[in-house]
N, C-alpha and C. Protein backbone atom coordinates (compact mmCIF):
# COMPACT_ATOMS: atom_id res chain seq x y z
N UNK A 1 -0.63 17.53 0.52
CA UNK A 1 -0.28 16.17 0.76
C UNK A 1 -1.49 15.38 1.24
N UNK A 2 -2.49 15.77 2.10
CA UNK A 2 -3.86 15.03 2.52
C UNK A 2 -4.44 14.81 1.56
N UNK A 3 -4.68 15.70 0.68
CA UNK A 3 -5.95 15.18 -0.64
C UNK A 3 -4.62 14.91 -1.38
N UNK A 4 -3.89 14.08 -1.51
CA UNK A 4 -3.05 13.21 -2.45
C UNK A 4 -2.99 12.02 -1.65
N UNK A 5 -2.69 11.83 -0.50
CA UNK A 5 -3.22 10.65 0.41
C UNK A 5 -4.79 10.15 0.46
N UNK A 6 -5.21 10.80 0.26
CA UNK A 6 -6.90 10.50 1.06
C UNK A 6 -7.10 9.89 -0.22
N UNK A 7 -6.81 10.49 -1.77
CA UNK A 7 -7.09 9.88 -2.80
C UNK A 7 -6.77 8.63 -2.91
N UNK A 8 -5.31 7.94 -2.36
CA UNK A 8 -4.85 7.07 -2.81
C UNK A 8 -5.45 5.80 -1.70
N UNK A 9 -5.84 6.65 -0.52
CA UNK A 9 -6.19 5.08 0.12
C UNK A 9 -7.90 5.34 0.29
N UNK A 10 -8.33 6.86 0.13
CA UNK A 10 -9.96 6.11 0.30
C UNK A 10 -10.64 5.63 -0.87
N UNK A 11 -9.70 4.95 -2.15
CA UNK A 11 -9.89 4.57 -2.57
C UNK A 11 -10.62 3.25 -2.63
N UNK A 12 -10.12 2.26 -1.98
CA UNK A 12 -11.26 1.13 -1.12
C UNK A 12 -11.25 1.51 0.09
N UNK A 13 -12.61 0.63 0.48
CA UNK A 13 -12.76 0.95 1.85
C UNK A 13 -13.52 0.01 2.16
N UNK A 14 -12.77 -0.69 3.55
CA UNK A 14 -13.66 -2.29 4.20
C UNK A 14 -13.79 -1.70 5.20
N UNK A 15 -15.23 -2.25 5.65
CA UNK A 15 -15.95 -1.65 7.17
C UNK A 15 -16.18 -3.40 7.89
N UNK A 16 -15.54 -3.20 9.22
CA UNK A 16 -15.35 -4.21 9.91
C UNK A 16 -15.65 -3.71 11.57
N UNK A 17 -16.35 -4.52 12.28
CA UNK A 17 -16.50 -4.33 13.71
C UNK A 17 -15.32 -3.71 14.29
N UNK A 18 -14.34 -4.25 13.79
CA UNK A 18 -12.67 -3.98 14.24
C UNK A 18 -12.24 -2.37 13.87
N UNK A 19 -12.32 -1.48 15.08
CA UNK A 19 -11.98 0.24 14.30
C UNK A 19 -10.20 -0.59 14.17
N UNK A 20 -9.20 -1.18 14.50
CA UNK A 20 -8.28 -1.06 14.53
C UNK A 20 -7.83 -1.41 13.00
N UNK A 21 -8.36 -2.95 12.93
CA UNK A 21 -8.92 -3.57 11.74
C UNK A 21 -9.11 -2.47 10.59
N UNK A 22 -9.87 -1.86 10.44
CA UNK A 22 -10.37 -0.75 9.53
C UNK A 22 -9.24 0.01 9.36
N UNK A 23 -8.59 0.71 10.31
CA UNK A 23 -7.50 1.86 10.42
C UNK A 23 -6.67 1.10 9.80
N UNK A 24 -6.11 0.00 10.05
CA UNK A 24 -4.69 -0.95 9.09
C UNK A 24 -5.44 -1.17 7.47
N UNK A 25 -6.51 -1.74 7.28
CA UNK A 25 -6.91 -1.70 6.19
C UNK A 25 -7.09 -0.36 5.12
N UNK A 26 -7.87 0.07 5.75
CA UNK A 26 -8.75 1.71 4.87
C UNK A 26 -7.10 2.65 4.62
N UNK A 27 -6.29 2.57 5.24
CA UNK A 27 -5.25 3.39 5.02
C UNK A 27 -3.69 2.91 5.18
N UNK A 28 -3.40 2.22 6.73
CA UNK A 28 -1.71 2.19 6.88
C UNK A 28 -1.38 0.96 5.62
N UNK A 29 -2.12 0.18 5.20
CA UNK A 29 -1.40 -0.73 4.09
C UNK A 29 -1.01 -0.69 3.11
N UNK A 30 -2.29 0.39 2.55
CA UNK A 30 -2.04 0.86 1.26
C UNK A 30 -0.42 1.96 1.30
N UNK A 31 -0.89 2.90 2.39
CA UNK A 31 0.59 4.00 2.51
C UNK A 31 1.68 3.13 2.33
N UNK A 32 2.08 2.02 3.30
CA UNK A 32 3.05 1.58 3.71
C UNK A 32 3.62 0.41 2.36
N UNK A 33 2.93 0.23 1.64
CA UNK A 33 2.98 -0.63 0.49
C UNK A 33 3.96 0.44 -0.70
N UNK A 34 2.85 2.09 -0.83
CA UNK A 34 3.18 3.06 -1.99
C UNK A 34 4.66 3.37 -0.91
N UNK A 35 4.40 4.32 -0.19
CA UNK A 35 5.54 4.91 0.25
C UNK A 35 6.82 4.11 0.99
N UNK A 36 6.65 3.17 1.60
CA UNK A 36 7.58 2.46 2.14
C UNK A 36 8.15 1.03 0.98
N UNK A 37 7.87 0.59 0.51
CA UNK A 37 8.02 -0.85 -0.13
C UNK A 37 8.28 0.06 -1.78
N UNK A 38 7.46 0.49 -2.26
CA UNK A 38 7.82 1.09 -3.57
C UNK A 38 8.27 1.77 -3.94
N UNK A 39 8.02 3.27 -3.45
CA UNK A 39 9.52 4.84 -3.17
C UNK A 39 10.30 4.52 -2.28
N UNK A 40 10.71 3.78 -0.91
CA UNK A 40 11.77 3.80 -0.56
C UNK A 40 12.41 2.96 -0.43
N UNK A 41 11.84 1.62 -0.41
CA UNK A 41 12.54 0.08 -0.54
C UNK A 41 12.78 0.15 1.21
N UNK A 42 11.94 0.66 1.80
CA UNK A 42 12.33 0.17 3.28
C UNK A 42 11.02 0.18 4.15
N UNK A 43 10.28 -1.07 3.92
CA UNK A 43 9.35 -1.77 3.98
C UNK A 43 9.69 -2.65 5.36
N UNK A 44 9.34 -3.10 6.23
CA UNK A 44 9.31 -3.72 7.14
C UNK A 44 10.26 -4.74 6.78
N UNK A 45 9.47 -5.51 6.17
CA UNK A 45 9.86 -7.02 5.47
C UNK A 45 11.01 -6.85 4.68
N UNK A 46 11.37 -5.43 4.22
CA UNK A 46 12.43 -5.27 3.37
C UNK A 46 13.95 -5.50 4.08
N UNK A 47 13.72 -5.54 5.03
CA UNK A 47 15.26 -5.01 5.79
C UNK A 47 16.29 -6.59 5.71
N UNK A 48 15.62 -7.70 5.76
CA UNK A 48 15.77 -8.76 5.42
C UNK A 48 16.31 -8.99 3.46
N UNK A 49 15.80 -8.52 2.74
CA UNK A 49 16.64 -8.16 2.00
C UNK A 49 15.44 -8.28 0.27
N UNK A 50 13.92 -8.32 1.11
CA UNK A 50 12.85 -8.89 0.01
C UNK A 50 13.22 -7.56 -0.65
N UNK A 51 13.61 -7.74 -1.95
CA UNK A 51 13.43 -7.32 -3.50
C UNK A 51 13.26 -7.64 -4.55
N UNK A 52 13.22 -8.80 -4.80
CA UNK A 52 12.84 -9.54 -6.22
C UNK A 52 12.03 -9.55 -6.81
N UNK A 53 12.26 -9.54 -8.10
CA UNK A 53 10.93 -9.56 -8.93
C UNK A 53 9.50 -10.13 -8.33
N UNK A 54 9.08 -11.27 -8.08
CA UNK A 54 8.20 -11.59 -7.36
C UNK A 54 7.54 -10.97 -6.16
N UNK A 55 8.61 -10.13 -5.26
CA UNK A 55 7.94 -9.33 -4.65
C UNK A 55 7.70 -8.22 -5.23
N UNK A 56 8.27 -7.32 -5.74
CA UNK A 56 7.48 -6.55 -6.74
C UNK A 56 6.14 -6.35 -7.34
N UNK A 57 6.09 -7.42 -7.87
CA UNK A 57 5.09 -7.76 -8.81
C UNK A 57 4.03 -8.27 -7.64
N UNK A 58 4.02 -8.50 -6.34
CA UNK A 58 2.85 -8.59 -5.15
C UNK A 58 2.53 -7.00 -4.73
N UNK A 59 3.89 -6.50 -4.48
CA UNK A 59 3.44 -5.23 -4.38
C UNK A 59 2.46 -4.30 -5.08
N UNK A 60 2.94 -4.64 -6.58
CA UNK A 60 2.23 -3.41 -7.51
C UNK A 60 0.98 -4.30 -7.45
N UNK A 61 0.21 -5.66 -7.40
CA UNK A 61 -1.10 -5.82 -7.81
C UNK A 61 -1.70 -5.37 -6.32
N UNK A 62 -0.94 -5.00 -5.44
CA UNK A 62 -1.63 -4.31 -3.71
C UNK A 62 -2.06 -3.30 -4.31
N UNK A 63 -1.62 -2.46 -5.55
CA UNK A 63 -1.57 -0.55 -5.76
C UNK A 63 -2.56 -0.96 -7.03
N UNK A 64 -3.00 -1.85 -7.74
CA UNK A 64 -3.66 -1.78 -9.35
C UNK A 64 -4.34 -1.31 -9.23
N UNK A 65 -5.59 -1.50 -7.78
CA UNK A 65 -6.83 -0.95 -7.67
C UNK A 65 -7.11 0.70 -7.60
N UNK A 66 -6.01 0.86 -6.78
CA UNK A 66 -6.26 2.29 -5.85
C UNK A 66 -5.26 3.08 -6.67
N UNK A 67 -4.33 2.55 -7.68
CA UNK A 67 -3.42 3.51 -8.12
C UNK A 67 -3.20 2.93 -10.06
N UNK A 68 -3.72 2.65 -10.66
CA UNK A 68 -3.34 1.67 -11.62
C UNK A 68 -1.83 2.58 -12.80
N UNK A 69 -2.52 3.92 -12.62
CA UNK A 69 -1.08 4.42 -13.55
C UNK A 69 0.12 3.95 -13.11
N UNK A 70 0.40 3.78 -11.51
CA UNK A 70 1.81 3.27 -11.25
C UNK A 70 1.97 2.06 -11.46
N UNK A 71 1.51 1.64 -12.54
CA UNK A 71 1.37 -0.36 -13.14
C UNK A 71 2.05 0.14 -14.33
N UNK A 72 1.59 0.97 -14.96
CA UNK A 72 2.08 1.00 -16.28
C UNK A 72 3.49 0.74 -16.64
């Protein structure tokens, strides 16, 4: 499961004065985007009831870079 993670988010990587900054960027956004918002539909923001096409389609261009087969 680590080298299937590590692939998917050290895929980009922004370096910022901010270690906290970095830690939300370099990794929890990308996870929380694939695993929470796209496999489970229970996304923060989701609980409110965001599913629509439009959010979707924000989601998957978050994953094009770091994941593009799950576009297809």
């Amino acid at each position: 499961m680590r080298t299937f993670w590590d692939e998917i988010v050290g895929r980009v990587q922004v370096k910022t004065p901010d270690r906290s900054m970095n830690i939300m960027l370099n990794g929890w956004l990308i996870y929380q985007t694939l695993a929470c918002r796209v496999w489970a539909r229970s996304a923060f923001y989701q609980a409110s009831g965001a599913y629509g096409f439009r959010d979707q389609l924000q989601d998957c261009m978050a994953l094009a870079t770091v994941r593009p087969s799950l576009n297809a």
